[in-house]
C-alpha atoms as a PDB file:
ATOM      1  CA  UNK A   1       8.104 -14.667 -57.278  1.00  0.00           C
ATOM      2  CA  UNK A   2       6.655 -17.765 -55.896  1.00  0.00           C
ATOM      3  CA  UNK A   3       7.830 -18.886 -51.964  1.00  0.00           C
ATOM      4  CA  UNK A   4      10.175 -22.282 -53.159  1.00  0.00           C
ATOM      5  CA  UNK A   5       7.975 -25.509 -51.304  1.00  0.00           C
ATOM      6  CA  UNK A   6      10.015 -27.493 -48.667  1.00  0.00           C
ATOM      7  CA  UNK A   7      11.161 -30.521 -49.643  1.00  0.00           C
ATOM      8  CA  UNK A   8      10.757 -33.535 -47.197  1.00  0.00           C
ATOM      9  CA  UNK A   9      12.034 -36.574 -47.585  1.00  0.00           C
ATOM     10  CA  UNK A  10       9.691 -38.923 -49.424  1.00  0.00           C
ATOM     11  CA  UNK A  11       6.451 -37.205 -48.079  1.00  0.00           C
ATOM     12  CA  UNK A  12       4.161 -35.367 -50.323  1.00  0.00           C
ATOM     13  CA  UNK A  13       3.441 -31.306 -49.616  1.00  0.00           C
ATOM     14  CA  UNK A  14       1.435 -31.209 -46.745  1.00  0.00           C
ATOM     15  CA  UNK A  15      -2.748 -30.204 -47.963  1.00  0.00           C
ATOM     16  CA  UNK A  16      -2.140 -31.757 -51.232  1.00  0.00           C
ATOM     17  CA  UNK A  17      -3.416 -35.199 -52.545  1.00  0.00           C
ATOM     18  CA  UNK A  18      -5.410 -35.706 -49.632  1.00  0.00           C
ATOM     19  CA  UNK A  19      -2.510 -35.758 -47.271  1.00  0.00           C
ATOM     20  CA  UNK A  20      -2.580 -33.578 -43.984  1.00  0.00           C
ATOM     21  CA  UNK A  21      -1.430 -33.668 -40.885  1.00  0.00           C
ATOM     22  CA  UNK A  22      -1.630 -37.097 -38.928  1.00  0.00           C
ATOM     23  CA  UNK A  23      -0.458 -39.063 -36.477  1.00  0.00           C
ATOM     24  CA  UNK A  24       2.699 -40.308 -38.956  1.00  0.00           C
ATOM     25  CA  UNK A  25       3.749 -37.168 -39.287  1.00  0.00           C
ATOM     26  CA  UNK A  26       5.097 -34.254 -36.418  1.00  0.00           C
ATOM     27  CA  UNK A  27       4.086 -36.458 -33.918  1.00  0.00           C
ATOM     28  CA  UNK A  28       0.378 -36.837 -33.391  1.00  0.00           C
ATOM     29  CA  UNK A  29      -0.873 -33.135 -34.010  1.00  0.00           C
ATOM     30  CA  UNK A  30      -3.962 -33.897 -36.310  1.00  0.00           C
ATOM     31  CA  UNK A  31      -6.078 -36.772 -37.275  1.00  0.00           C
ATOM     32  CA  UNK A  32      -5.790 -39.884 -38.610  1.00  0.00           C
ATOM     33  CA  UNK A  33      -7.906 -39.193 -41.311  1.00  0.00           C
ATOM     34  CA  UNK A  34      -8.248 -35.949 -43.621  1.00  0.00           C
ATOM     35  CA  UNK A  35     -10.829 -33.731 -42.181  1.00  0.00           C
ATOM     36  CA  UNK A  36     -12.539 -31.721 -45.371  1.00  0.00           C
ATOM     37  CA  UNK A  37     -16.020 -30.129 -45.154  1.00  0.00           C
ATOM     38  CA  UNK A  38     -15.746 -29.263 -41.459  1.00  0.00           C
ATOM     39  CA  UNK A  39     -16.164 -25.717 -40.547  1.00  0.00           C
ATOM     40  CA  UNK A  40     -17.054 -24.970 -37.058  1.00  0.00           C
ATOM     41  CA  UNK A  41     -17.579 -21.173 -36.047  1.00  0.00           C
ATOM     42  CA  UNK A  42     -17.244 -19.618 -32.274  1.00  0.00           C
ATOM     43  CA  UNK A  43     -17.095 -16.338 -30.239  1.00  0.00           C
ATOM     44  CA  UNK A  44     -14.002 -15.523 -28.470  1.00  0.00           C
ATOM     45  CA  UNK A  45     -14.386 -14.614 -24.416  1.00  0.00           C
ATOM     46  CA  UNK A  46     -13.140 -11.193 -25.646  1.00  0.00           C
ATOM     47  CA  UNK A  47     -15.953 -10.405 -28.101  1.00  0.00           C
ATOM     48  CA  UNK A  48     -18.478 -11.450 -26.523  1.00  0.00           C
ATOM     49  CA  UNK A  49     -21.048  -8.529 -24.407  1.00  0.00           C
ATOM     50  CA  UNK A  50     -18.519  -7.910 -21.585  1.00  0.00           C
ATOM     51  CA  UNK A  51     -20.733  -4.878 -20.143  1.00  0.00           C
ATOM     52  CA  UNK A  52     -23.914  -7.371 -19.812  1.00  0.00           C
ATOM     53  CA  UNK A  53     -25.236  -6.831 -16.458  1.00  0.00           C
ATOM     54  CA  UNK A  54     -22.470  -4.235 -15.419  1.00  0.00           C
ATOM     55  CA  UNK A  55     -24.923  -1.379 -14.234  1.00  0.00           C
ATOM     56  CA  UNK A  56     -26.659  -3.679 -12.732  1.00  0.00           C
ATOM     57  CA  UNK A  57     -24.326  -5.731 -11.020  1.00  0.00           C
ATOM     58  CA  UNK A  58     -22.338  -2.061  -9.828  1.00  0.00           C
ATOM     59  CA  UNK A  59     -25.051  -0.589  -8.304  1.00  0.00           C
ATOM     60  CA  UNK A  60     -26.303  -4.046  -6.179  1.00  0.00           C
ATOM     61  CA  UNK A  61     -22.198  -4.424  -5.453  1.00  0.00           C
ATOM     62  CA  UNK A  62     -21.719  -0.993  -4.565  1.00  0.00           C
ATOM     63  CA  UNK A  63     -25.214  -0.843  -2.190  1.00  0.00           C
ATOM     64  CA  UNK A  64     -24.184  -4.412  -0.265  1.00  0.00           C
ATOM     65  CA  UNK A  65     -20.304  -3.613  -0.180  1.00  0.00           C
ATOM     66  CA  UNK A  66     -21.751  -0.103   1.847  1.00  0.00           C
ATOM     67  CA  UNK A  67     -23.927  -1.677   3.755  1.00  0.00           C
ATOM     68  CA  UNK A  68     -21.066  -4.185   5.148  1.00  0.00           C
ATOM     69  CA  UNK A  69     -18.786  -1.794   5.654  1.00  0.00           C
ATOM     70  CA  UNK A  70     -21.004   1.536   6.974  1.00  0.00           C
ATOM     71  CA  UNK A  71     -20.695   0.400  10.639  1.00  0.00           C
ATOM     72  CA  UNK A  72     -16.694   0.868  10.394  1.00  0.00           C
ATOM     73  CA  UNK A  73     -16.577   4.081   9.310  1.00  0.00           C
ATOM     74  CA  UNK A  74     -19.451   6.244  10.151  1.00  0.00           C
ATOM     75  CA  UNK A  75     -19.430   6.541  13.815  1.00  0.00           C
ATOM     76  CA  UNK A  76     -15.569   7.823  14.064  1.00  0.00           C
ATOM     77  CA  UNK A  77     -16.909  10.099  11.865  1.00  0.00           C
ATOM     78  CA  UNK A  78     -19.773  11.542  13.094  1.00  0.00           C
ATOM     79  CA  UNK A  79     -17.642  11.855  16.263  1.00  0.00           C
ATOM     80  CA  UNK A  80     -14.937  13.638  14.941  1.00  0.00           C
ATOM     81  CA  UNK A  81     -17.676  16.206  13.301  1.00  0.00           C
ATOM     82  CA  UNK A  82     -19.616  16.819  16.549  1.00  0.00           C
ATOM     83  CA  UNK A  83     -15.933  17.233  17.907  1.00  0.00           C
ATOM     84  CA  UNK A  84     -15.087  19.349  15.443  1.00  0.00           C
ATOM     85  CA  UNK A  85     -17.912  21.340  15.884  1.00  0.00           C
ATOM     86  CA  UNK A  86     -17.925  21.489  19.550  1.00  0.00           C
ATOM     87  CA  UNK A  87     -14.261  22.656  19.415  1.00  0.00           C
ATOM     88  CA  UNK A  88     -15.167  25.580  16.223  1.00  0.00           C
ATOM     89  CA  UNK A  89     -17.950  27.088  18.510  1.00  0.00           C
ATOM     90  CA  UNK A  90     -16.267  26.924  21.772  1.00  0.00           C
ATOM     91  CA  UNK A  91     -12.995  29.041  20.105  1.00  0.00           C
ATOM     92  CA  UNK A  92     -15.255  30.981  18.574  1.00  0.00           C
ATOM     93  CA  UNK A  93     -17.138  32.195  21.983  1.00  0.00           C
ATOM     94  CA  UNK A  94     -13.759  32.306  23.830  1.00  0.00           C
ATOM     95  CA  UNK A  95     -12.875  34.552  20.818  1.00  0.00           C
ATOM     96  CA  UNK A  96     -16.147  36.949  21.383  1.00  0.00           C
ATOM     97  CA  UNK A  97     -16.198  39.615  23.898  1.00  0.00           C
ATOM     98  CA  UNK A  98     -18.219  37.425  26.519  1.00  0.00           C
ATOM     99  CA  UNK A  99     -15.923  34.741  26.221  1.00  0.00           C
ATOM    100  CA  UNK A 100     -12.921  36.946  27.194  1.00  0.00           C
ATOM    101  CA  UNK A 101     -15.085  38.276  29.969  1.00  0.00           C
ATOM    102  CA  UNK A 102     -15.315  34.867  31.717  1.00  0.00           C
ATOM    103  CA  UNK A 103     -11.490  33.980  31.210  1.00  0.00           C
ATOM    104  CA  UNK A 104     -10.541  37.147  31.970  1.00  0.00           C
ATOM    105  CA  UNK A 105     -12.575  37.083  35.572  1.00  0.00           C
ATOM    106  CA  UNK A 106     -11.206  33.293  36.201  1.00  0.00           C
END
């Protein structure tokens, strides 16, 4: 079962005869004149190499990203460890029998 052509008034089917889309008909969407013999190739943005340069680009990114940033967060840190260690071995010597000693004698 063949698809039944539409009929237009007066025009002939569309890609037959020579006739194709032009400015006379749908308002401007092709050429003027028939194009036949052209056949131009391309890549979409999606299939091209997206991962070209990604290692690179991560680890230079990551490294200057660190760098910029390294002054924010690693002296609160190192403070709060050498707090947190200063705090660990002081409970741990009031804890001990010499620590109890000394409180106990205060």
């Amino acid at each position: 079962m063949r698809p039944t052509q539409v009929l237009r008034s007066g025009e002939l089917p569309i890609g037959k005869y020579g006739h194709y889309l032009n400015k006379d008909t749908w308002g401007h969407l092709g050429a003027i004149l028939p194009h036949r013999g052209i056949i131009t190739y391309g890549i979409s943005a999606n299939q091209q190499n997206v991962l070209a340069g990604a290692a690179h680009d991560a680890v230079f990114n990551t490294w200057r990203r660190f760098r910029k940033q390294v002054l924010y967060w690693a002296p609160p840190l190192l403070v709060a460890y050498y707090a947190m260690d200063w705090a660990n071995k002081r409970n741990e010597y009031l804890n001990s029998k010499a620590g109890r000693a000394e409180s106990h004698d205060d």
